[in-house]
Protein backbone atom coordinates (compact mmCIF):
# COMPACT_ATOMS: atom_id res chain seq x y z
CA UNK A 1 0.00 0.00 0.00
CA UNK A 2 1.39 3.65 -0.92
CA UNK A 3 2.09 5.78 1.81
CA UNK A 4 -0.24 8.39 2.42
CA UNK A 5 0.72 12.33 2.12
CA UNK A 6 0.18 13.93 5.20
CA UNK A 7 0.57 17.95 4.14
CA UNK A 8 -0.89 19.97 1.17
CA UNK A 9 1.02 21.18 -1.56
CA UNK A 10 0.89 24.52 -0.26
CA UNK A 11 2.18 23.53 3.09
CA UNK A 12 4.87 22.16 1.42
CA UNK A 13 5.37 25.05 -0.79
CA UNK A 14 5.24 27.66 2.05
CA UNK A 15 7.54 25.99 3.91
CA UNK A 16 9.80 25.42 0.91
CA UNK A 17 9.81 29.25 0.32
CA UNK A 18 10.06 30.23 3.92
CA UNK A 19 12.88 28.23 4.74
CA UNK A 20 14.41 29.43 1.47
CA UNK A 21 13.97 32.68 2.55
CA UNK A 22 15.14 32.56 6.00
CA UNK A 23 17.30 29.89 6.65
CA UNK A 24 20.72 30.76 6.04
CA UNK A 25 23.20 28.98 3.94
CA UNK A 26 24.96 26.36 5.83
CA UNK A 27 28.01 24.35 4.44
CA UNK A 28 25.46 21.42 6.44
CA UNK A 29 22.28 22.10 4.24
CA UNK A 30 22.63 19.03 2.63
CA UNK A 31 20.66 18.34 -1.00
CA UNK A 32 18.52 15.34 -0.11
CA UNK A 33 17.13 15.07 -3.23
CA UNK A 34 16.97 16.46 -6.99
CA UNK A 35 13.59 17.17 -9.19
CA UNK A 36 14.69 18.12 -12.99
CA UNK A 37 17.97 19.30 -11.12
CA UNK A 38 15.56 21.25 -8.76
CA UNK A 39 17.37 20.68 -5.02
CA UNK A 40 15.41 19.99 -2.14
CA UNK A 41 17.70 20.70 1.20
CA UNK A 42 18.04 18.90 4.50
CA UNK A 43 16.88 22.33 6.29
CA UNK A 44 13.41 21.95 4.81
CA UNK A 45 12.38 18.69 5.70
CA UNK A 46 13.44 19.14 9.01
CA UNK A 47 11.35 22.34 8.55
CA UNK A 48 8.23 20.43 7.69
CA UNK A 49 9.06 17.96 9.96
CA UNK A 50 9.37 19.93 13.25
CA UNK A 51 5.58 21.60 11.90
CA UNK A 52 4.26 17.74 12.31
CA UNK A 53 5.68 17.39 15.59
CA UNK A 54 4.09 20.52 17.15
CA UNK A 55 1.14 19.68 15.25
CA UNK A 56 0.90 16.81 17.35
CA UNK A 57 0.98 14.67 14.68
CA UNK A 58 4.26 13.16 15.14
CA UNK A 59 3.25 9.45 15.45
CA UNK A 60 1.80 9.76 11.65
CA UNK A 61 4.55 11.19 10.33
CA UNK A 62 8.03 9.77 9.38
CA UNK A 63 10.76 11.25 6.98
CA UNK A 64 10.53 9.53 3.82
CA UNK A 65 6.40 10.10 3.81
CA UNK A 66 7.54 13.74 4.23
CA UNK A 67 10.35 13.73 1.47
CA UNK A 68 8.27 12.23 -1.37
CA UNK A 69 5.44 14.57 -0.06
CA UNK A 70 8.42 17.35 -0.57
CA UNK A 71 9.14 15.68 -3.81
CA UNK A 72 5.71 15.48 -5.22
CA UNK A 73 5.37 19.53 -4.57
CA UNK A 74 8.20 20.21 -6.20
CA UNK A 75 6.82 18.19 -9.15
CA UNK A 76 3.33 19.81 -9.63
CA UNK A 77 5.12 23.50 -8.95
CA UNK A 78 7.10 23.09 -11.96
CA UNK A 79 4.39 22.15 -13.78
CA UNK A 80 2.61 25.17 -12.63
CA UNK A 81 5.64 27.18 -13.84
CA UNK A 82 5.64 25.76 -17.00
CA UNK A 83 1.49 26.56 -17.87
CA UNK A 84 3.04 30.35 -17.43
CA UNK A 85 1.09 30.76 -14.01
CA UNK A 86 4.08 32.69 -12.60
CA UNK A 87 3.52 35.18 -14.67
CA UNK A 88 0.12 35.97 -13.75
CA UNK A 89 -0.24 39.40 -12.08
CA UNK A 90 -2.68 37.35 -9.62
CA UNK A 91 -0.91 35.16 -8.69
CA UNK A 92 2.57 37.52 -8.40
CA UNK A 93 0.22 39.47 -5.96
CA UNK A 94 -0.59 37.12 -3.82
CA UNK A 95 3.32 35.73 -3.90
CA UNK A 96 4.58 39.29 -2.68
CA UNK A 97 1.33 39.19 0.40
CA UNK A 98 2.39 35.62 1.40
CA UNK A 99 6.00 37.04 0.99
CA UNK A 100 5.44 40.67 2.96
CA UNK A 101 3.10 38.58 6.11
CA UNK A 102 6.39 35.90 6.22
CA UNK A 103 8.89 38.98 6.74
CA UNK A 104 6.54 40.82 9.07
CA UNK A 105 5.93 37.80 11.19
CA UNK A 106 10.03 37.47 10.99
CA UNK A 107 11.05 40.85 11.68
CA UNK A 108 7.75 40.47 14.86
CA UNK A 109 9.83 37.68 16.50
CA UNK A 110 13.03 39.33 15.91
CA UNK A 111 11.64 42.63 17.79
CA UNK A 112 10.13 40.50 20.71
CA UNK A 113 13.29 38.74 21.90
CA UNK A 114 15.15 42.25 21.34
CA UNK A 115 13.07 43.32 24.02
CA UNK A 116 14.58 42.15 27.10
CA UNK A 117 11.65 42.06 29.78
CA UNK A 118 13.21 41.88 33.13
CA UNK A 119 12.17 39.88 36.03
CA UNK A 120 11.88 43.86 37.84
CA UNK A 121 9.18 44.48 34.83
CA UNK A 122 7.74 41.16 35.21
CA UNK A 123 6.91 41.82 39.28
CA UNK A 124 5.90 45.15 39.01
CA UNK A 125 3.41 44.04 36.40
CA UNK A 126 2.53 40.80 39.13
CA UNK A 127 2.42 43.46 42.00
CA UNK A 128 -0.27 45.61 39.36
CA UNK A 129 -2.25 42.79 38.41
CA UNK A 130 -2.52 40.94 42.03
CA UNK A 131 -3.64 44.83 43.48
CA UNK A 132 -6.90 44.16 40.90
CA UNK A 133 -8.20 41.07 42.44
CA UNK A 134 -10.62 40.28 44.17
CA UNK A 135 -9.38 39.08 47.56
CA UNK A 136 -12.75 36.92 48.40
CA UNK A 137 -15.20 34.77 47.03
CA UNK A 138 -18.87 34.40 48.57
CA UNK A 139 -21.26 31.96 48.07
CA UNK A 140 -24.98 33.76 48.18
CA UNK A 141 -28.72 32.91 47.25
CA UNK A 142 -30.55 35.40 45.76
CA UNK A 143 -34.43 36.11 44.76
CA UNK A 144 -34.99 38.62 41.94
CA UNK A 145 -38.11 40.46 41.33
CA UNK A 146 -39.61 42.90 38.61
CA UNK A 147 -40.57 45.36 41.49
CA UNK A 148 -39.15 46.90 44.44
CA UNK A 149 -42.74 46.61 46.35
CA UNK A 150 -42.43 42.70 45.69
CA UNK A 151 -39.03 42.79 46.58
CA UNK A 152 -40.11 44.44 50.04
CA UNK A 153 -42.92 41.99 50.64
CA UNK A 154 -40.54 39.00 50.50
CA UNK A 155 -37.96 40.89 52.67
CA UNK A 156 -40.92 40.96 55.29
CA UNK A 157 -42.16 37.24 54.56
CA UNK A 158 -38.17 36.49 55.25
CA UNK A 159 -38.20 38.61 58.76
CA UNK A 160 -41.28 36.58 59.94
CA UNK A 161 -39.74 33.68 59.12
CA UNK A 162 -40.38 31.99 55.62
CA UNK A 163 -37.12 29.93 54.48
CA UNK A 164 -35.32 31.66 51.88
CA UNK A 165 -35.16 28.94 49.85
CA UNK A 166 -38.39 27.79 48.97
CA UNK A 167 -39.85 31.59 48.13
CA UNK A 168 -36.58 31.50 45.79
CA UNK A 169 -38.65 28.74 43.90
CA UNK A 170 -42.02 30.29 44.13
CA UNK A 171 -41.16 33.76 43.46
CA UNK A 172 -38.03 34.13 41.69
CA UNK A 173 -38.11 35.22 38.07
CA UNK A 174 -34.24 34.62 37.64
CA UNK A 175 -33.03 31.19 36.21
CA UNK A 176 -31.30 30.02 39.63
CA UNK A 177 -34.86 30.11 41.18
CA UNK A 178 -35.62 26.66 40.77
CA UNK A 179 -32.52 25.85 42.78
CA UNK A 180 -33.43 27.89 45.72
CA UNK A 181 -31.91 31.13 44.14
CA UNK A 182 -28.66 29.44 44.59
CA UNK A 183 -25.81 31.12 42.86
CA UNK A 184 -23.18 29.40 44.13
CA UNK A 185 -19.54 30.48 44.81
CA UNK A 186 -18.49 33.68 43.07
CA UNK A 187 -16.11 36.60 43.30
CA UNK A 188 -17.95 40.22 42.82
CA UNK A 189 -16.10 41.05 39.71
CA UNK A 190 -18.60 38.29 37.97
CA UNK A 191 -22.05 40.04 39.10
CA UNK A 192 -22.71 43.72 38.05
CA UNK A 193 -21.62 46.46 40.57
CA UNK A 194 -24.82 46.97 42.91
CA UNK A 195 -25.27 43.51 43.39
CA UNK A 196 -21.31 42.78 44.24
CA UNK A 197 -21.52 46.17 46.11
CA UNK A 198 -24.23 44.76 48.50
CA UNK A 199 -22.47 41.10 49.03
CA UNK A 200 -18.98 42.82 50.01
CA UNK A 201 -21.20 44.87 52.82
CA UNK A 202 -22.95 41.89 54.25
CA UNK A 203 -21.46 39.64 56.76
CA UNK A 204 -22.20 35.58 56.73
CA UNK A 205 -25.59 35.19 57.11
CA UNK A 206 -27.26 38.29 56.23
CA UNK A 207 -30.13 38.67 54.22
CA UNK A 208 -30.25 41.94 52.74
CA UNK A 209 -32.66 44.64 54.14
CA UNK A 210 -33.59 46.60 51.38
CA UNK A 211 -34.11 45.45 47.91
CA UNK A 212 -30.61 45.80 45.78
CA UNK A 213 -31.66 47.15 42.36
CA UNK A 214 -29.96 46.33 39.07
CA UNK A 215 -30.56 46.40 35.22
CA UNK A 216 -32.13 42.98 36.00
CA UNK A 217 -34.95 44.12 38.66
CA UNK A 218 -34.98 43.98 42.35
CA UNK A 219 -32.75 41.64 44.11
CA UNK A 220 -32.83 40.26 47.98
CA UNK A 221 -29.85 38.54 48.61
CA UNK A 222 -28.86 35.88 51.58
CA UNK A 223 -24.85 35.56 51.78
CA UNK A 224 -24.25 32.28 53.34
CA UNK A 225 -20.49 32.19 53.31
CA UNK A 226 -17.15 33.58 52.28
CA UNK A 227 -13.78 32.11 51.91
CA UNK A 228 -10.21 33.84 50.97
CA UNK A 229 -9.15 33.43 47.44
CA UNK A 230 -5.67 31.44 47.12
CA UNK A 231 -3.73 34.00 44.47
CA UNK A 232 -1.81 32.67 41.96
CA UNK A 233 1.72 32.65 42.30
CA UNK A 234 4.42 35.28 40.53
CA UNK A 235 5.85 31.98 38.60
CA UNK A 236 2.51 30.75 37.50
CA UNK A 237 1.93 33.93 35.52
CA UNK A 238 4.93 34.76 34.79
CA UNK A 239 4.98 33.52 31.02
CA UNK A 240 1.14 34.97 30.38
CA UNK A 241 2.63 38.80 31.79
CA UNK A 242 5.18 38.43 29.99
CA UNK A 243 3.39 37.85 26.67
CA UNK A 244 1.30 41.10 27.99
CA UNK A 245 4.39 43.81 28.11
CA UNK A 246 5.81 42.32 24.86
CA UNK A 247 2.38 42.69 23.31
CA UNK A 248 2.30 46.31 25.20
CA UNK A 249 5.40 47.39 23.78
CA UNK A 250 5.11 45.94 20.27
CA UNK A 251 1.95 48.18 20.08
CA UNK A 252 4.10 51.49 21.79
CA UNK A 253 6.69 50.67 19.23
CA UNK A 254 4.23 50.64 16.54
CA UNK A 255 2.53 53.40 17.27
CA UNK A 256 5.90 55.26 17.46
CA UNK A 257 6.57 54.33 13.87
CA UNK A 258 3.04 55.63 12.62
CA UNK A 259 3.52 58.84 14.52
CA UNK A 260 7.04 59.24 12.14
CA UNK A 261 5.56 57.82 9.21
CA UNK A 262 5.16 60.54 6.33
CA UNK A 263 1.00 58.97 5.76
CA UNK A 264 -1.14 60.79 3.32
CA UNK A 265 -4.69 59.61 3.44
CA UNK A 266 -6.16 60.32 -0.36
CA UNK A 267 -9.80 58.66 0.24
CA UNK A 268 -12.74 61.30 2.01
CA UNK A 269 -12.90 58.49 5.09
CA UNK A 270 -15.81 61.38 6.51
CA UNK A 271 -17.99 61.29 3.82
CA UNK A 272 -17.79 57.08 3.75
CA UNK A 273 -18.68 57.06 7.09
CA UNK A 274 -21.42 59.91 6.73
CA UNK A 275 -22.77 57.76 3.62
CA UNK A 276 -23.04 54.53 5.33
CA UNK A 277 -24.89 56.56 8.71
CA UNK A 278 -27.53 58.39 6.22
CA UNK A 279 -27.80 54.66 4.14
CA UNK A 280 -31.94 53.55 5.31
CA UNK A 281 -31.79 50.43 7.58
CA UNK A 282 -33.83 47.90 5.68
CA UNK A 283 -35.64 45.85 8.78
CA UNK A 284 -36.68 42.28 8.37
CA UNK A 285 -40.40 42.94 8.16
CA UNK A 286 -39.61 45.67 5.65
CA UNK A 287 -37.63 42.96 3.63
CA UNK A 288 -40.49 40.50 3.84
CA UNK A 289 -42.74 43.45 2.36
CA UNK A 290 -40.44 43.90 -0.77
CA UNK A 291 -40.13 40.50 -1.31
CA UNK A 292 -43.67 39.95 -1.08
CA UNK A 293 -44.69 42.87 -3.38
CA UNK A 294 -41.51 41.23 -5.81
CA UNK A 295 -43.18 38.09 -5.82
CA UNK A 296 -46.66 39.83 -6.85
């Protein structure tokens, strides 16, 4: 049975050109094989084969599947070259963008190692982000209500006695009502402000006294309990901040090279935008009616 290609011709291709275009000569680079006295070099099967691996695909892969998979590219793209396609201003276009996003996303990785984060950086940024959370979770039940005079009415049911719990299920329009009004464990960045804003004033056990109000309706809220939030440690988030100054910087750089940049904008971007806000909105019922009339 023939062995199976595991890549695309263009995969092959892009690496091919990518490698060719960024690898640099080595006395090493061995020619592995010829094509019509085409070379194909050591550097970009191991290219193609290091893809596979992170790909995760390294237990379907081996390096003669690869080569003639290599080979076979190398095959149809002279062919391609032959029919004149080459030469098409189409297809020369969309060389130079595969070309221009291949340099770009070289001279990217370049910048980001030339950036040198330091560990001082890296806490600072820590320090920053651990300063922004929240410190607590609490677990709560909750009963929400379209109006503040039904929200007051189960407050007083509550003070007389009723069980929180079951007037959650009879009276709660929210979906944790049929569980009680159980929300379970949260931290108060999760819930919109009032509500969070109430639970961080309560102690363990309170019911709330007066209905909270939010975009939702009218809210009485039992906290049940509240535990300390275990942070996350400086080398557990290390990597992810680090990502988030590079990314930080990259755009400062950028923006530094836009604000030098001699840019002149020859399109009326105003009157495109004025256009499009003055343009009718066509509704669906409206569409329904033209097609309707069409159809007439």
């Amino acid at each position: 049975m023939g062995k199976k290609l595991l890549t695309t011709g263009l995969l092959s291709l892009s690496i091919a050109i990518s490698t060719a275009l960024f690898t640099p000569a080595y006395a090493e680079d061995a020619t592995i094989a010829t094509v019509n006295g085409t070379d194909i070099k050591q550097s970009t099967l191991d290219t193609l084969m290091d893809m596979m691996k992170h790909s995760n695909r390294v237990g379907d892969v081996d390096k003669s599947t690869l080569l003639e998979d290599l080979i076979t590219t190398e095959i149809v793209r002279q062919e391609a070259t032959k029919a004149g396609l080459a030469d098409r201003e189409d297809i020369k276009k969309k060389v130079k963008d595969f070309q221009d996003r291949l340099i770009l996303n070289a001279w990217s990785q370049d910048k980001v190692k030339s950036l040198n984060i330091t560990d001082d950086e890296l806490k600072a940024a820590y320090k920053k982000r651990m300063e922004g959370q929240a410190k607590k979770e609490y677990k709560a039940r909750h009963i929400l209500v379209k109006t503040e005079p039904e929200a007051k009415v189960i407050i007083d049911e509550l003070k007389n006695g009723a069980d929180f719990a079951e007037l959650a299920k009879k009276k709660s329009t929210g979906p944790s009502g049929p569980n009680g009004g159980d929300l379970g464990w949260f931290s108060p960045n999760a819930m919109v402000a009032p509500f969070s804003e109430a639970v961080q004033a309560m102690q363990k056990g309170d019911v709330s006294k007066t209905p909270v109000k939010t975009e939702f309706g009218y809210h009485v809220i039992k906290l049940e309990d509240i535990r300390d939030i275990k942070l996350p440690d400086f080398e557990a988030v290390k990597p992810q901040l680090k990502r988030v100054i590079e990314q930080e910087k990259m755009k400062d750089y950028v923006q530094s090279l836009r604000a030098s940049a001699k840019v002149k904008i020859l399109i009326d971007l105003a009157a495109d935008k004025k256009a499009a806000e003055e343009k009718p909105v066509v509704t669906t019922s409206d569409q329904k009616k033209a097609d309707t009339a069409e159809a007439k």
